[in-house]
N, C-alpha and C. Protein backbone atom coordinates (compact mmCIF):
# COMPACT_ATOMS: atom_id res chain seq x y z
N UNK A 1 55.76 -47.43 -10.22
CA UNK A 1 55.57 -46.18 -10.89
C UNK A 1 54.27 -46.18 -11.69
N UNK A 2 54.53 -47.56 -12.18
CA UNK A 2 52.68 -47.12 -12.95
C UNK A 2 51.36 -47.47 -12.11
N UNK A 3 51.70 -47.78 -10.95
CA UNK A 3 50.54 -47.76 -10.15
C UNK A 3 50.41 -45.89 -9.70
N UNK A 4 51.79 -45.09 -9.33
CA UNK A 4 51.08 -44.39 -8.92
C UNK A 4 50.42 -43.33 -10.30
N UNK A 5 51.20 -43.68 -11.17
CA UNK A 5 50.44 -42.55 -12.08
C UNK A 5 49.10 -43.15 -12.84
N UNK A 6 48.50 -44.68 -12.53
CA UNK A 6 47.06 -44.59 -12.01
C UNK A 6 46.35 -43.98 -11.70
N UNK A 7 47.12 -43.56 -10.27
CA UNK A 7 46.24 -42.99 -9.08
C UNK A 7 45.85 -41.70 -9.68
N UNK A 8 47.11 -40.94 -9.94
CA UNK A 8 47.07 -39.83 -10.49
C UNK A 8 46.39 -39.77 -12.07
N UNK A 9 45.77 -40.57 -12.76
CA UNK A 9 45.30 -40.11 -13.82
C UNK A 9 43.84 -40.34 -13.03
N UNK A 10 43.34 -41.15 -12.37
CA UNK A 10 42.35 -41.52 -11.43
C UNK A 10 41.51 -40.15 -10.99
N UNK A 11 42.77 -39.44 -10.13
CA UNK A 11 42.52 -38.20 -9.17
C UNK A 11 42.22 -37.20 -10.59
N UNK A 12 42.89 -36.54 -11.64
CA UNK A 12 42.79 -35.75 -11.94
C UNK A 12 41.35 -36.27 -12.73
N UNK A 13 40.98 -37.46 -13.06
CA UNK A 13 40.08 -37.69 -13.87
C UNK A 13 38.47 -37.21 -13.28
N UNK A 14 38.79 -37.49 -11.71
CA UNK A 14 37.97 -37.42 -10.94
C UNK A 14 37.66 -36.18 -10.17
N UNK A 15 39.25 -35.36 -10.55
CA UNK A 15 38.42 -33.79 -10.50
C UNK A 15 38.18 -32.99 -11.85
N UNK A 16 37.99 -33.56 -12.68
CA UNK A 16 37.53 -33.08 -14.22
C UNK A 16 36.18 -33.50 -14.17
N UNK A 17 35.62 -34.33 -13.71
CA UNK A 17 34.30 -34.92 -13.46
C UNK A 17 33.66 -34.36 -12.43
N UNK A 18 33.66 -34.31 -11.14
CA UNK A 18 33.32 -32.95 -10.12
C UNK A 18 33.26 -32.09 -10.72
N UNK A 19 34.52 -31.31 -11.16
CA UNK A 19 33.81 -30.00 -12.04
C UNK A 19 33.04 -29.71 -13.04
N UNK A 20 32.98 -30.64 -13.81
CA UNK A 20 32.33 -30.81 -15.02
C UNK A 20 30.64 -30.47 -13.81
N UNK A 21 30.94 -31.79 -13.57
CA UNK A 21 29.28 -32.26 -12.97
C UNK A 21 28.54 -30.78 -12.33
N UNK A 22 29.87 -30.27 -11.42
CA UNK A 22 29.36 -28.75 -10.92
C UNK A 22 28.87 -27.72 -11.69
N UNK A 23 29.85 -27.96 -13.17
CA UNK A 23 29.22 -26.67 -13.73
C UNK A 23 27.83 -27.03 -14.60
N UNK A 24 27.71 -27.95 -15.11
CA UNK A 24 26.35 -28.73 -15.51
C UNK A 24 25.10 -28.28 -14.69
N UNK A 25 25.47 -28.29 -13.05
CA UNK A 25 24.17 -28.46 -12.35
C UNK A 25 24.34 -26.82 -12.06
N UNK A 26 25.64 -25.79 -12.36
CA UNK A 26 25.34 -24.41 -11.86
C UNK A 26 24.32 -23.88 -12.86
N UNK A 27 24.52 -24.33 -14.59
CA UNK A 27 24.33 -23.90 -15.42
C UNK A 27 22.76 -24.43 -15.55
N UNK A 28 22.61 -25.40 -15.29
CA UNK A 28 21.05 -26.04 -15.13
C UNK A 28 20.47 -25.35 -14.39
N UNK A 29 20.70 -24.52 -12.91
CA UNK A 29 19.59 -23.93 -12.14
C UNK A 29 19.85 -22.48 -12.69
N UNK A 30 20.59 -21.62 -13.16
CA UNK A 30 20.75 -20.48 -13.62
C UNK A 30 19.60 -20.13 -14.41
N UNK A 31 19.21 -21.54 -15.47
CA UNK A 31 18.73 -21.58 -16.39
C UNK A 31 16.93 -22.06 -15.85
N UNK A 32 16.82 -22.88 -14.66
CA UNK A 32 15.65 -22.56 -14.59
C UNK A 32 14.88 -21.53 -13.39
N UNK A 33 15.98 -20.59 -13.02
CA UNK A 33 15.66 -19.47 -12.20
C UNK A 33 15.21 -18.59 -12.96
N UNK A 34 16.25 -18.57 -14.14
CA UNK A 34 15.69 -17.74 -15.21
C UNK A 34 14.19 -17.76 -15.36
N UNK A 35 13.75 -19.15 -16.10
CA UNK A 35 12.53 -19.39 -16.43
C UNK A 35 11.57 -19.25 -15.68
N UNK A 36 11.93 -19.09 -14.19
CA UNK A 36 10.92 -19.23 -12.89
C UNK A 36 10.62 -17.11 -13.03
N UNK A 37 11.66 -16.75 -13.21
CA UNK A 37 11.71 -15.14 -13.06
C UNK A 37 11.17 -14.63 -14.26
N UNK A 38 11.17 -15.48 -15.57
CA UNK A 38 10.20 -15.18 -16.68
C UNK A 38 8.79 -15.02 -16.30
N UNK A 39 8.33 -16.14 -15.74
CA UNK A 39 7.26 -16.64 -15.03
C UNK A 39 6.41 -15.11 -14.30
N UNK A 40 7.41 -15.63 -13.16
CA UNK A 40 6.93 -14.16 -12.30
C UNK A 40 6.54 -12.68 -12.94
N UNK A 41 7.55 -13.07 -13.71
CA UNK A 41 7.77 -11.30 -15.11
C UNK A 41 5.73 -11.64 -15.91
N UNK A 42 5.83 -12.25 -15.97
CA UNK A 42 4.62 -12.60 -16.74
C UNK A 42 3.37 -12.42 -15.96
N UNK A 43 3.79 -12.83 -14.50
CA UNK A 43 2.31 -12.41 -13.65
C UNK A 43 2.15 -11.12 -13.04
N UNK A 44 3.37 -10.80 -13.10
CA UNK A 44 3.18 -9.08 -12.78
C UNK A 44 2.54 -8.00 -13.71
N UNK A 45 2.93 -8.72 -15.15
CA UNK A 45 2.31 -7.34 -16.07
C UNK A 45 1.10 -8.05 -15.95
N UNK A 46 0.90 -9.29 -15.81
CA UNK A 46 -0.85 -9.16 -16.02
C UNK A 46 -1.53 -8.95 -14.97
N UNK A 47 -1.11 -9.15 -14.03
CA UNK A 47 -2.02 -8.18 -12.30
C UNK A 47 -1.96 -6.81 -12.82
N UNK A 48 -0.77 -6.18 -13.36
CA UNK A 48 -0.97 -4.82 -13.63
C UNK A 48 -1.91 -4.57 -14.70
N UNK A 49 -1.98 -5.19 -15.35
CA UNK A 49 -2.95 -4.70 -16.93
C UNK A 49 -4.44 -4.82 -16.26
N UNK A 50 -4.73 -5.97 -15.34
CA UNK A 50 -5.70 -5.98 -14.52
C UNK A 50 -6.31 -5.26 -13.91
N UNK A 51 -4.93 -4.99 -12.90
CA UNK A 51 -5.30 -3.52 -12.39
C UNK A 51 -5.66 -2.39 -12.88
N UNK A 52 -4.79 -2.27 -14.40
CA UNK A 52 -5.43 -0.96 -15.03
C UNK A 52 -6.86 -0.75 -15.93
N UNK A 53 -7.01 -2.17 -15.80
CA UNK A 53 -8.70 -1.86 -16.57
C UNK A 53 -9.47 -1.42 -15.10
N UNK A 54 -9.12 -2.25 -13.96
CA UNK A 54 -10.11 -1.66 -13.22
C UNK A 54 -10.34 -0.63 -12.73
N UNK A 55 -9.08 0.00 -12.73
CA UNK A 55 -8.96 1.41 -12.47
C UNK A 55 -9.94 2.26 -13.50
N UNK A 56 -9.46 1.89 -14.81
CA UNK A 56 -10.46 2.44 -15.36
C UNK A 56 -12.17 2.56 -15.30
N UNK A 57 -12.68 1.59 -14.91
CA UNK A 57 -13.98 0.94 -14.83
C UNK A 57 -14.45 2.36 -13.46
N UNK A 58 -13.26 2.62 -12.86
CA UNK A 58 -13.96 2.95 -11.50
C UNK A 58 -14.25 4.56 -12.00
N UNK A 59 -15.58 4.92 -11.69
CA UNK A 59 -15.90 6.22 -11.90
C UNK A 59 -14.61 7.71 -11.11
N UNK A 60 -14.48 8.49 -12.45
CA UNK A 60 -13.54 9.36 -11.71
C UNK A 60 -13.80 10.40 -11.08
N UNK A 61 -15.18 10.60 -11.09
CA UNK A 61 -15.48 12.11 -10.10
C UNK A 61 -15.35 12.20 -8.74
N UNK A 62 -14.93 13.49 -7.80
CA UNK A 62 -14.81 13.24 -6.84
C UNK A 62 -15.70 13.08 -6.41
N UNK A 63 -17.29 13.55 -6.86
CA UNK A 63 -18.25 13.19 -5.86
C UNK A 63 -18.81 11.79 -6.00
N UNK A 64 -18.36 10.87 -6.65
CA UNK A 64 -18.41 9.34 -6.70
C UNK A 64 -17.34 8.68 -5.67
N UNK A 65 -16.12 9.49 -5.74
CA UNK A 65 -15.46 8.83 -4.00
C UNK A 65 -15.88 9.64 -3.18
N UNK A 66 -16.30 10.42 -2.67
CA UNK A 66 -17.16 10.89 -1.33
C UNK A 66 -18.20 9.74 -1.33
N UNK A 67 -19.16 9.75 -2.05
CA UNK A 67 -20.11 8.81 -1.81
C UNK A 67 -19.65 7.03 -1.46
N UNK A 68 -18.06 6.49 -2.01
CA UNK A 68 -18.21 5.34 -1.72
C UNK A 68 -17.80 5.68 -0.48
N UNK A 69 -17.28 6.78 0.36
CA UNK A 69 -16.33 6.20 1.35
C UNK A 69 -17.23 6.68 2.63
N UNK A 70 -17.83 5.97 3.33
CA UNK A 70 -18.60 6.20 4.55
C UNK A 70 -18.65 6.68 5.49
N UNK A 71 -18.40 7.62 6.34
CA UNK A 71 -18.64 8.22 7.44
C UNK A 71 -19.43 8.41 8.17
N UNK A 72 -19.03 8.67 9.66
CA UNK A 72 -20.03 9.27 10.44
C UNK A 72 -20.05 10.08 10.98
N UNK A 73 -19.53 11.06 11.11
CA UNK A 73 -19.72 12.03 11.27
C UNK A 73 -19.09 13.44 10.53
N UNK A 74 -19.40 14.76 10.65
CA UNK A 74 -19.14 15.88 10.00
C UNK A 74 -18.59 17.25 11.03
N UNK A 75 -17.71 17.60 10.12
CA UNK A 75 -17.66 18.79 11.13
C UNK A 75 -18.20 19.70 10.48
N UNK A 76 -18.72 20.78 11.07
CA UNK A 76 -19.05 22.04 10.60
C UNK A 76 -18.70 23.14 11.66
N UNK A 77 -19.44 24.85 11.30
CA UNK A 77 -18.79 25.28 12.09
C UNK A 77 -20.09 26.33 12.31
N UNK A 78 -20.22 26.67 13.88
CA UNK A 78 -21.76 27.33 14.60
C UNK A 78 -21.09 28.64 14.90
N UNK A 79 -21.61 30.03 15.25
CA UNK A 79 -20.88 30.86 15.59
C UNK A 79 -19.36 31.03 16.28
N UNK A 80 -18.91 30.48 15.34
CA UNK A 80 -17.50 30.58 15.58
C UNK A 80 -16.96 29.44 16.40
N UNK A 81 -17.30 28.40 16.46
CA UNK A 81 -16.94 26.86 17.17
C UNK A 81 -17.09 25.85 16.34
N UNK A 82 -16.36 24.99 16.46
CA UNK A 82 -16.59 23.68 15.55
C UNK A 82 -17.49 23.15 15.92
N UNK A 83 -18.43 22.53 15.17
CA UNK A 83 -19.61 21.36 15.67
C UNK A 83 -19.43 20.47 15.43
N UNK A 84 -19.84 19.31 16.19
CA UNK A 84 -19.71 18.39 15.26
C UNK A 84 -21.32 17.41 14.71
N UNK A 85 -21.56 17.24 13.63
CA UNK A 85 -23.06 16.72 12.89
C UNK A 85 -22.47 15.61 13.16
N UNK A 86 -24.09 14.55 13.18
CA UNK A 86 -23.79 12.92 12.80
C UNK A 86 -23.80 13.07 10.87
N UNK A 87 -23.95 12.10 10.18
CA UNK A 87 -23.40 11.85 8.95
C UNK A 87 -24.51 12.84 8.09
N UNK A 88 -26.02 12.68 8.76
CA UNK A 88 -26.74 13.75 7.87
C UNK A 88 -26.78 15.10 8.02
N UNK A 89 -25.20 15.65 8.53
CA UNK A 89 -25.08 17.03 8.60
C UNK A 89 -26.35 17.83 9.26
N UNK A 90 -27.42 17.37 10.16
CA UNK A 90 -28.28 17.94 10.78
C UNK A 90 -28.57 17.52 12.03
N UNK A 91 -28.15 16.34 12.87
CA UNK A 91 -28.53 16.24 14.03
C UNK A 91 -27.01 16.58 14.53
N UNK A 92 -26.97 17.74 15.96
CA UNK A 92 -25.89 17.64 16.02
C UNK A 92 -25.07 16.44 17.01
N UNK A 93 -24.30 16.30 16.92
CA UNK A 93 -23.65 15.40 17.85
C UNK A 93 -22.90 15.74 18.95
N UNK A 94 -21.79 17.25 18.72
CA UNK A 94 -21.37 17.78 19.84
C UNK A 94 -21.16 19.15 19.46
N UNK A 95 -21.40 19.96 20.53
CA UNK A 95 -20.77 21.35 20.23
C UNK A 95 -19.56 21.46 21.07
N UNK A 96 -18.46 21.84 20.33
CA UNK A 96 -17.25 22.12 20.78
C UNK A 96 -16.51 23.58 21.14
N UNK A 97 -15.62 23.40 22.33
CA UNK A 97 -14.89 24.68 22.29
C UNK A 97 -13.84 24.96 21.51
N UNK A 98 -13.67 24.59 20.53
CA UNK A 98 -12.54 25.24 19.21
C UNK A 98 -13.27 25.96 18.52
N UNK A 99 -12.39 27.07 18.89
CA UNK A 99 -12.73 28.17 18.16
C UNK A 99 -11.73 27.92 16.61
N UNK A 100 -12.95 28.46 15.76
CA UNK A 100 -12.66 27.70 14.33
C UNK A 100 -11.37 28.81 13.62
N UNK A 101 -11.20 30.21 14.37
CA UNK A 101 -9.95 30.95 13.68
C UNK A 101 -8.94 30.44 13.79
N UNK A 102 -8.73 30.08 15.08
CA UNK A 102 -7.39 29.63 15.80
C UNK A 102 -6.74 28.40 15.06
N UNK A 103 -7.84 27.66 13.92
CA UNK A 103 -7.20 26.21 12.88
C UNK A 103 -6.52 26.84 11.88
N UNK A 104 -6.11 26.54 11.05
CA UNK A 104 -4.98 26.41 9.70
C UNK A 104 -6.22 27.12 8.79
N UNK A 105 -5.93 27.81 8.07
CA UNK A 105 -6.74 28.10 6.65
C UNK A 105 -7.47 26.76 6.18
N UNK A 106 -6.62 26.02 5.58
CA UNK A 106 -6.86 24.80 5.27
C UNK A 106 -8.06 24.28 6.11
N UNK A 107 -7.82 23.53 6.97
CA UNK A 107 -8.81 23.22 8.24
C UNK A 107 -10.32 23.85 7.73
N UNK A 108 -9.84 25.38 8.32
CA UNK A 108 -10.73 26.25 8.18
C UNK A 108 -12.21 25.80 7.19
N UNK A 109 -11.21 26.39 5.75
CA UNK A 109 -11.85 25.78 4.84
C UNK A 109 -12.66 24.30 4.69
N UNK A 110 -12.05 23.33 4.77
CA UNK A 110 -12.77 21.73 5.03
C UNK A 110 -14.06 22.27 6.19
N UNK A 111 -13.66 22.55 7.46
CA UNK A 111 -14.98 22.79 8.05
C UNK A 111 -15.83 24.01 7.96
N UNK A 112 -15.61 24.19 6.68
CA UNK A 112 -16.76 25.56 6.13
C UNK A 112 -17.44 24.42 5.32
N UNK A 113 -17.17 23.81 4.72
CA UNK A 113 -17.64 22.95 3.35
C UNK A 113 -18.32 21.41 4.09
N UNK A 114 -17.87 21.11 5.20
CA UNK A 114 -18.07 19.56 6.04
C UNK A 114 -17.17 19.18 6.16
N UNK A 115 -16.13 18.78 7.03
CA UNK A 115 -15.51 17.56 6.92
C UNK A 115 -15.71 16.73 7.39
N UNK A 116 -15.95 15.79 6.44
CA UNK A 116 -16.14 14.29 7.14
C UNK A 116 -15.42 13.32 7.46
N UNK A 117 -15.79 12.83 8.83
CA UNK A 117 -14.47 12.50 9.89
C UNK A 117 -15.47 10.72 9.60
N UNK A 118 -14.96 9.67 9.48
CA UNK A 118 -14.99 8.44 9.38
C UNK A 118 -15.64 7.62 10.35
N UNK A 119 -14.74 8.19 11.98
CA UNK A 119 -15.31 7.19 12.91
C UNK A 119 -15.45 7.97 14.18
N UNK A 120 -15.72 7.31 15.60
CA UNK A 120 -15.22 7.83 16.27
C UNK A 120 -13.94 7.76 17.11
N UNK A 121 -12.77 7.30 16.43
CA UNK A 121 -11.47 7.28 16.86
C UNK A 121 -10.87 8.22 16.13
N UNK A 122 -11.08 8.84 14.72
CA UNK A 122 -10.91 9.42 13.90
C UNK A 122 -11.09 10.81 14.79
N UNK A 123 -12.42 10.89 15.46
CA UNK A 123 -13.31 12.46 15.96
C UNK A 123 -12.32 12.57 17.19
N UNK A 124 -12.20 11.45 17.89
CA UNK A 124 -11.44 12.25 19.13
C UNK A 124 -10.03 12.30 19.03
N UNK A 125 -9.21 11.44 18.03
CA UNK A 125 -8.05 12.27 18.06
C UNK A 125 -8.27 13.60 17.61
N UNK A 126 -8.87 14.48 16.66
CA UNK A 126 -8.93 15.28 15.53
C UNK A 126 -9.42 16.48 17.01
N UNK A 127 -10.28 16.26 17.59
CA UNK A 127 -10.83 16.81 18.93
C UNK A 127 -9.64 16.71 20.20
N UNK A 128 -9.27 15.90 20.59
CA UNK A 128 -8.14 15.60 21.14
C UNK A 128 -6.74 16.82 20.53
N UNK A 129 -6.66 16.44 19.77
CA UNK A 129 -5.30 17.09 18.99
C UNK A 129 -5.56 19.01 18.74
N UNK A 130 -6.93 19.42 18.48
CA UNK A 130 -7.16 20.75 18.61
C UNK A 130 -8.18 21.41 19.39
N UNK A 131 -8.36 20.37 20.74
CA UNK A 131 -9.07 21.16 22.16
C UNK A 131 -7.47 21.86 23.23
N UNK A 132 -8.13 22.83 23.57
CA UNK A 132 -7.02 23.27 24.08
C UNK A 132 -6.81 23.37 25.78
């Protein structure tokens, strides 16, 4: 009899110790996930604060982003057809059969003023999508 309640103070001793040990090591990584997610918390506001000075720095007029963003070519519009200019709005590049009523107001408008189309994958979908 007192061997087996040995065993048995043995066994229960030895699952008080497993658990123990388990909750030690749950409570240990809880605790440095935490600190890892502090971490992270810490590099996010400062990429953002980063980000927001540079935002600031960057000039806000629109005609300062027209100028950074490059294109090549323009549309405009010739007796009643779209044209299309290379980037200095004077050599032309193509004369087209879209007739310029038949576009959206919107549209319209952009190719009263230039629109400037980026590339030429840009020109032939845009040509593509309103040749008829």
């Amino acid at each position: 009899m007192k061997k087996s309640t040995g065993i048995r103070l043995f066994l229960i001793l030895a699952v008080v110790l497993c658990g123990s040990a388990y909750t030690i090591g749950y409570y240990y990584s809880v605790r440095q996930s935490e600190k890892e997610m502090a971490k992270e918390q810490a590099l996010l506001e400062a990429q953002r604060a980063e980000e927001t000075l540079e935002e600031d720095k960057r000039p806000n007029s629109q005609e300062s982003a027209a100028e950074a963003v490059s294109y090549e070519y323009v549309l405009g519009e010739q007796d009643g057809y779209v044209i299309v200019y290379y980037a200095d709005q004077k050599t032309v590049y193509s004369i087209t059969d879209i007739p310029v009523k038949y576009l959206s107001s919107e549209l319209q408008r952009e190719i009263s003023e230039g629109k400037p189309i980026s590339g030429e994958e840009e020109l032939y979908n845009f040509l593509e999508s309103h040749s008829s």
